[in-house]
Each structure stands twice: as structure tokens, then as C-alpha cells.
N, C-alpha and C. Protein backbone atom coordinates (compact mmCIF):
# COMPACT_ATOMS: atom_id res chain seq x y z
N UNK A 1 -0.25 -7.09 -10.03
CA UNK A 1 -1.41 -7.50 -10.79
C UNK A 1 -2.68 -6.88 -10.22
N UNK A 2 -2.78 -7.18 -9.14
CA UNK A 2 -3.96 -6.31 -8.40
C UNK A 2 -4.36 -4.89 -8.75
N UNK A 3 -2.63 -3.80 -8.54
CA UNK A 3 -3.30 -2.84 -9.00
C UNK A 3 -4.10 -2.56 -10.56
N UNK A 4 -3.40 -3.38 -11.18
CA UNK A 4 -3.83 -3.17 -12.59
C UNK A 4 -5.37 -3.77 -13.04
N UNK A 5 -5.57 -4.74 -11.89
CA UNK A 5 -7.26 -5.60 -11.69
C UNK A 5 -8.01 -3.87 -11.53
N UNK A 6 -7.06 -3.35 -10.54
CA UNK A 6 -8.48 -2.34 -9.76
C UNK A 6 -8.15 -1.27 -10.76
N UNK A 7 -7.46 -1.26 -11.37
CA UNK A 7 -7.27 0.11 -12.31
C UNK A 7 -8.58 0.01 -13.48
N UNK A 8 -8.61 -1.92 -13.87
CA UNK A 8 -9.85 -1.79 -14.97
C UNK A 8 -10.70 -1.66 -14.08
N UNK A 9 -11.24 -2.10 -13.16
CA UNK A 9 -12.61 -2.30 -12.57
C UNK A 9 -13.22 -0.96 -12.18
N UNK A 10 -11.99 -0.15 -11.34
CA UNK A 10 -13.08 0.77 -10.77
C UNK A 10 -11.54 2.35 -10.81
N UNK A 11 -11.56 2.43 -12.12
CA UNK A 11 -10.31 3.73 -12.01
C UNK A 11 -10.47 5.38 -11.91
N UNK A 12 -9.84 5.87 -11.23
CA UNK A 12 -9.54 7.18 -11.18
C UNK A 12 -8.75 8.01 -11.14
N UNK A 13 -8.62 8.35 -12.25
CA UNK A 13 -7.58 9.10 -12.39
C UNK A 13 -7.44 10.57 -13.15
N UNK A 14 -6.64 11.01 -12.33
CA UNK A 14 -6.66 12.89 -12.69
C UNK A 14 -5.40 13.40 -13.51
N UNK A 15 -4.26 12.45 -13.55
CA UNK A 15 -3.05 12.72 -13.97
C UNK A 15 -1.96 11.45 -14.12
N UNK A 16 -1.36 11.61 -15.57
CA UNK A 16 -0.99 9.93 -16.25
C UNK A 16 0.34 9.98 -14.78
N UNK A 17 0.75 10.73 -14.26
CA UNK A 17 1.89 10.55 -13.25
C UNK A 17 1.24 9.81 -11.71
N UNK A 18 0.06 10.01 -11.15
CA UNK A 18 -1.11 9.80 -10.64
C UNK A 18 -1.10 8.82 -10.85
N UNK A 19 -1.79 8.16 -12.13
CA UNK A 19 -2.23 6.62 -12.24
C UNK A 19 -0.90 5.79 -12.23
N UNK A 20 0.07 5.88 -12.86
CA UNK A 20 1.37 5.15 -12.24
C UNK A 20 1.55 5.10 -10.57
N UNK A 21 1.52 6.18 -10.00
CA UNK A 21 1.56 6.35 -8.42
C UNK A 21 0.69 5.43 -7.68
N UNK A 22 -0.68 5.55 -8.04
CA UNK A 22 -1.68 4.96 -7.05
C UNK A 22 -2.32 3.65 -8.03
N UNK A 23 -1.62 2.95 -9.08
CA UNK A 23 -2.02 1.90 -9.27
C UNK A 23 -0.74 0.97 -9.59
N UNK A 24 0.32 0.72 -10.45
CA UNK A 24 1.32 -0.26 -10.88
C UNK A 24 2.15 -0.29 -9.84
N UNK A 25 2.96 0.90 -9.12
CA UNK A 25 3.64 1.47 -8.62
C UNK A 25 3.14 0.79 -7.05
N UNK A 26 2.42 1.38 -6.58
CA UNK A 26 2.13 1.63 -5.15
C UNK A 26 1.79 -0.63 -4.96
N UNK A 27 0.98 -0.80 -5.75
CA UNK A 27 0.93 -2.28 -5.38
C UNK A 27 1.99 -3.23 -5.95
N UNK A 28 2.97 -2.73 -6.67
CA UNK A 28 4.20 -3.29 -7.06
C UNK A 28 5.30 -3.44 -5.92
N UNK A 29 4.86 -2.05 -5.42
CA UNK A 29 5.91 -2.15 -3.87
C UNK A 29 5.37 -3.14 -2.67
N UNK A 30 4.44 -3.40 -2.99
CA UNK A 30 4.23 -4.89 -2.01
C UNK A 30 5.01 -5.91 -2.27
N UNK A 31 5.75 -6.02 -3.57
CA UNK A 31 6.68 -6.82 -3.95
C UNK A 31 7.82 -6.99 -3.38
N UNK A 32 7.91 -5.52 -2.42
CA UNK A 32 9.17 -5.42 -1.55
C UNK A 32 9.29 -6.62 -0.32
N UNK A 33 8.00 -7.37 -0.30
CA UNK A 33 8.23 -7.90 0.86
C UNK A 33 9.11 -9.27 0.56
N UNK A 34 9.01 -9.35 -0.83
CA UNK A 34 9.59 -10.55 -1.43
C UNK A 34 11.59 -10.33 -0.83
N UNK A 35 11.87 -9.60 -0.51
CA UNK A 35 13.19 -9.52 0.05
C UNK A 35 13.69 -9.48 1.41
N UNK A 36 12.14 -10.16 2.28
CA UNK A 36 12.62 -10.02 3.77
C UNK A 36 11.33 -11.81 3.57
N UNK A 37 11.95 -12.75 3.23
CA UNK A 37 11.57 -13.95 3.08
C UNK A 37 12.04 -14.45 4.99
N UNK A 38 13.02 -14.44 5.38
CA UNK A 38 13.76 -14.73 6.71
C UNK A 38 12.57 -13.89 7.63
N UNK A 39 12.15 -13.24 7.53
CA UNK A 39 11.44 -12.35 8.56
C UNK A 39 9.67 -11.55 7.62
N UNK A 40 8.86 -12.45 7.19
CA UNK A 40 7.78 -12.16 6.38
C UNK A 40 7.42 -11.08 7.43
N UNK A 41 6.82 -10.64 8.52
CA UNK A 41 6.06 -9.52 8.68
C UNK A 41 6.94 -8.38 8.51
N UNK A 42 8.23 -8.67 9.01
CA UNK A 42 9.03 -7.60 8.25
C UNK A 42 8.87 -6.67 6.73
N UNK A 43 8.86 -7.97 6.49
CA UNK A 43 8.36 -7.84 4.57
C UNK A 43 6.87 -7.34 4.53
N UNK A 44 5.88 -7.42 5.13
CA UNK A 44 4.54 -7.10 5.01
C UNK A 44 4.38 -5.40 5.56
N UNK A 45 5.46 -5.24 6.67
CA UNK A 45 5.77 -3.90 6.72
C UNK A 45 6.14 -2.91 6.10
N UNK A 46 7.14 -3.49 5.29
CA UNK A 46 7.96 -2.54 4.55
C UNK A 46 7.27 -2.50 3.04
N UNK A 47 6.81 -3.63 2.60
CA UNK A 47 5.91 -3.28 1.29
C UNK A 47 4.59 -2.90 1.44
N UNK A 48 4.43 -2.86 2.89
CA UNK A 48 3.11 -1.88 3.10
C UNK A 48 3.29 -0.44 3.30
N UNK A 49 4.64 -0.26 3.78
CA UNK A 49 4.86 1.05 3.73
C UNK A 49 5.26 2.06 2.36
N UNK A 50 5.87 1.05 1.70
CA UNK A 50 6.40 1.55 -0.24
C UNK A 50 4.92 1.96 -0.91
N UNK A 51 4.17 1.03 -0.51
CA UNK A 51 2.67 1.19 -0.90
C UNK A 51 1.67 2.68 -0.30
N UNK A 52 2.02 2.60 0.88
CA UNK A 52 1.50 3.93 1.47
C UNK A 52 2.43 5.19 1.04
N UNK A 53 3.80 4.83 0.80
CA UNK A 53 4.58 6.36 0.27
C UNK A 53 4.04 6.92 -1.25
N UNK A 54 3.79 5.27 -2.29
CA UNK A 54 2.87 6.25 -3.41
C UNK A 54 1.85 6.70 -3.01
N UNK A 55 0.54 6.00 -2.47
CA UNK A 55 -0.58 6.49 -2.32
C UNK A 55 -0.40 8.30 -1.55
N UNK A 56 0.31 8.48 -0.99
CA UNK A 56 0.58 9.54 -0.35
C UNK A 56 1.21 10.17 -0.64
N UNK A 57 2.17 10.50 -1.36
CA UNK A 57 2.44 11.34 -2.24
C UNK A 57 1.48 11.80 -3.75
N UNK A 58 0.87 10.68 -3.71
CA UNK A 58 -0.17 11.08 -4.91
C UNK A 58 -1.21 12.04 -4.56
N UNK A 59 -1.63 11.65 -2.98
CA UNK A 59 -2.54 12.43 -2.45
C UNK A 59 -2.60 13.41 -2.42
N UNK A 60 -1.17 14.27 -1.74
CA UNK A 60 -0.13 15.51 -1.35
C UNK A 60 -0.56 16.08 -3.21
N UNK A 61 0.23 15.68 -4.00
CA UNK A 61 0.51 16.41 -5.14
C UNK A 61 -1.03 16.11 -6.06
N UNK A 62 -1.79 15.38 -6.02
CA UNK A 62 -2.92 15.30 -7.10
C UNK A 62 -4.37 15.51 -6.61
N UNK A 63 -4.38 15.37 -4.83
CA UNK A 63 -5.82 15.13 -4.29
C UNK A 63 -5.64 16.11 -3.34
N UNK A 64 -4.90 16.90 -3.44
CA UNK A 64 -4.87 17.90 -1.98
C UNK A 64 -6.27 19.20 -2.18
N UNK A 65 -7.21 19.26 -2.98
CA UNK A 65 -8.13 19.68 -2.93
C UNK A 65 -9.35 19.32 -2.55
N UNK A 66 -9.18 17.72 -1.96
CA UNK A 66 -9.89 17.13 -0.76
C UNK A 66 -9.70 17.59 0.62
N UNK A 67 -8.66 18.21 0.66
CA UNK A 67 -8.39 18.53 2.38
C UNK A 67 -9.54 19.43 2.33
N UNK A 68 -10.02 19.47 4.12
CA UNK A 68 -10.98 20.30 4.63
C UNK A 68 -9.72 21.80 4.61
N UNK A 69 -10.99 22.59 4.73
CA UNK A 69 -10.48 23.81 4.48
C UNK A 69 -9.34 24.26 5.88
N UNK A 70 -8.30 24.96 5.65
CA UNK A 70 -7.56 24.75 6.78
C UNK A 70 -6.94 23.73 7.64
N UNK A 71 -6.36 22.32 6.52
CA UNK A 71 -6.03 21.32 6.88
C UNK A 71 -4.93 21.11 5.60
N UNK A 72 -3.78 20.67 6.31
CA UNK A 72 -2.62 20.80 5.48
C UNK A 72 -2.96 19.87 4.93
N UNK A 73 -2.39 19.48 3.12
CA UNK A 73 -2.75 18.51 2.47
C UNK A 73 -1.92 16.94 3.02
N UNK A 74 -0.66 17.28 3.42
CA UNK A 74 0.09 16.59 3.65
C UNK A 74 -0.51 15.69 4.78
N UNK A 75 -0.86 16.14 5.82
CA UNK A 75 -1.74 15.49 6.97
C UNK A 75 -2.67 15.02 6.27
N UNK A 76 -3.89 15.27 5.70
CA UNK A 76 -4.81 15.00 5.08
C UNK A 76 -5.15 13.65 4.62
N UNK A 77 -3.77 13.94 3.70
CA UNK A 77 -3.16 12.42 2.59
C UNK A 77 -2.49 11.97 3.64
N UNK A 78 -1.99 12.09 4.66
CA UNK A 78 -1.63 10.80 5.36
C UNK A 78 -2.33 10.03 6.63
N UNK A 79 -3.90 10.63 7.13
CA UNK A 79 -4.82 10.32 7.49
C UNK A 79 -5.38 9.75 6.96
N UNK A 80 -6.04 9.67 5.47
CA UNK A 80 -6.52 9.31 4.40
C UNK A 80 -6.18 8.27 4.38
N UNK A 81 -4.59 8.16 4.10
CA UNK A 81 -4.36 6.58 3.16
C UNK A 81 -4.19 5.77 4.50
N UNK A 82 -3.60 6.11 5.90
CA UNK A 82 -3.25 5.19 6.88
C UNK A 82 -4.72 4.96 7.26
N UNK A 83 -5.64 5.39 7.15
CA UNK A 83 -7.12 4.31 7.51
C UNK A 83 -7.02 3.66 6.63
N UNK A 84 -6.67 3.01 5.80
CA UNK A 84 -7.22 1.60 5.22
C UNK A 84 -5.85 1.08 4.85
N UNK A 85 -4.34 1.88 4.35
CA UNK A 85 -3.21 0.99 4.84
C UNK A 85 -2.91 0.13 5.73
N UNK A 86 -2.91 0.80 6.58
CA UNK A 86 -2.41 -0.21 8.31
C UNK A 86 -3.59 -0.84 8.43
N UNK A 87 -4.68 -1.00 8.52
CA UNK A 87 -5.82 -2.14 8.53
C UNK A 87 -5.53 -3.21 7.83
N UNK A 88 -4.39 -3.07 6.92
CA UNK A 88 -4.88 -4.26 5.38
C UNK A 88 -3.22 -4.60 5.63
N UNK A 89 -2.38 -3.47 6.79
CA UNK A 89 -0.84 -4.04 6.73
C UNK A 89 -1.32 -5.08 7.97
N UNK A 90 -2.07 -4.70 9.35
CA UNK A 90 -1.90 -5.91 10.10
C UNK A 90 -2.70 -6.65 9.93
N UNK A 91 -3.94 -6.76 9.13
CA UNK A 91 -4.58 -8.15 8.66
C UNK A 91 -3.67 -8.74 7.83
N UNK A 92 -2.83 -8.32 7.18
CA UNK A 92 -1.26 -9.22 6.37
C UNK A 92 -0.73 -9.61 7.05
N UNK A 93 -0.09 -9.35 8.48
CA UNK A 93 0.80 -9.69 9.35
C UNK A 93 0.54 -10.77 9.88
N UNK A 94 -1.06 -10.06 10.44
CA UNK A 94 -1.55 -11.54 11.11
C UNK A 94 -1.88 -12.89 9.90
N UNK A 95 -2.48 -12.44 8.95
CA UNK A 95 -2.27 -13.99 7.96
C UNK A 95 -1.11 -14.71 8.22
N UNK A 96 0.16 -13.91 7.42
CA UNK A 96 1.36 -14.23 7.62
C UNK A 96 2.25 -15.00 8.67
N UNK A 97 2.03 -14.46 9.86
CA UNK A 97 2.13 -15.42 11.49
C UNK A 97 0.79 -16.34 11.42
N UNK A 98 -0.24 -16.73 11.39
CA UNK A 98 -1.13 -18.11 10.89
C UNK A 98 -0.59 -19.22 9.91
N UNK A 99 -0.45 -18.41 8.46
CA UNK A 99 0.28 -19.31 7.21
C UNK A 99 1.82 -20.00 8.30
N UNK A 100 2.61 -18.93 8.65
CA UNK A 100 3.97 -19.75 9.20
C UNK A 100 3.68 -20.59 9.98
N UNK A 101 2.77 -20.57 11.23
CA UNK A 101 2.48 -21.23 12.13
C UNK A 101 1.87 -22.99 12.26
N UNK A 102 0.90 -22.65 11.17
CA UNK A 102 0.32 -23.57 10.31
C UNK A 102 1.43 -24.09 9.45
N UNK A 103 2.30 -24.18 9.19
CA UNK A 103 3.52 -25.04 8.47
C UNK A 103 2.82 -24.55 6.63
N UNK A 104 1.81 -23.60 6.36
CA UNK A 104 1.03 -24.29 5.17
C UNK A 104 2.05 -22.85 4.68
N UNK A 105 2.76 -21.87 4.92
CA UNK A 105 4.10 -20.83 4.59
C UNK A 105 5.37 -21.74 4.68
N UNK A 106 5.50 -22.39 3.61
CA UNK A 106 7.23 -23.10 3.54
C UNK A 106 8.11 -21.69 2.71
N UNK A 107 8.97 -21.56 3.66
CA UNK A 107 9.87 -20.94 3.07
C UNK A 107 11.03 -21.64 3.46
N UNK A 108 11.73 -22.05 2.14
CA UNK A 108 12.87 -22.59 2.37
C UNK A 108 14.15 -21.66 2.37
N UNK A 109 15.35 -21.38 3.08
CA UNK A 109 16.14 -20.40 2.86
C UNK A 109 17.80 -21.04 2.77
């Protein structure tokens, strides 16, 4: 849902393969974490990482004319998206260990 919030609010897009990548897609795979319920930061990992493989491949194939000159695109896009991925994967983690801790995360299994 989110991506599709930020797709109306504030969108950009260069290519209809693109906007699937870096909006339905990439925050849909946060959904992945819904399958590591027994181990949530697990889950906050791995659908943070499904999330960083679209954004980064979108980068590679649609934004690689942002790289500085003499900078592989591939590095580029994966400098790019891991500054604000991994910031937003361990502020999830850490929620996640608070919510469990706090009893106010019931997961029943």
C-alpha cells in the first residue's frame, strides 16, 4: 500500500517496467517478512533486502545515467539505495525487538 501512497504523492517515473520495480514490487517484498513470523528481524531482513533488489536493479537498468562519470552504474545503484535501505532496515529491527519485548508484538505460532 505504501508504495502505491508514494507513487500518487510524489512519482517518478521513466519506464512502465521502472514504476512496477521501484513502487508495487519493491514495497510488496516487505511482505516477505510475513513468512519468518518465528524470527521477525529475520523477516525485516529479508523483506528489506527483496526491497533493495528492486530498487537496485531499477537503478542499474533505468538510472544509471546518474552515476558520476567513471563510476560503474552497478556500484552507484547500490550505494544509492543502501543509504536509506539499511537505515529504515535497522530502525525496523529495532522497532520489532521493542514491539516483542514490550509483549504489545503477539505472535501466536
Amino acid at each position: 500500500m505504501f508504495g502505491l501512497v508514494d507513487l500518487a504523492i510524489e512519482p517518478f517515473i521513466v519506464h512502465p517496467i521502472q514504476l512496477v520495480l521501484d513502487y508495487p514490487l519493491a514495497f510488496a517484498s516487505l511482505g516477505l517478512a510475513g513468512f519468518f513470523q518465528k524470527n521477525p528481524v529475520l523477516g525485516v531482513i529479508v523483506g528489506s533486502t527483496g526491497r533493495f533488489l528492486c530498487h537496485f536493479v531499477s537503478g542499474v537498468v533505468y538510472f544509471s545515467d546518474y552515476a558520476p562519470p567513471g563510476m560503474s552504474p552497478i556500484i552507484y545503484s547500490a550505494i544509492y539505495n543502501a543509504t536509506y535501505i539499511i537505515p529504515s532496515m535497522i530502525i525496523s529491527a529495532i522497532a520489532i525487538v521493542i514491539l516483542q519485548k514490550s509483549k504489545a508484538l503477539n505472535i501466536y505460532l
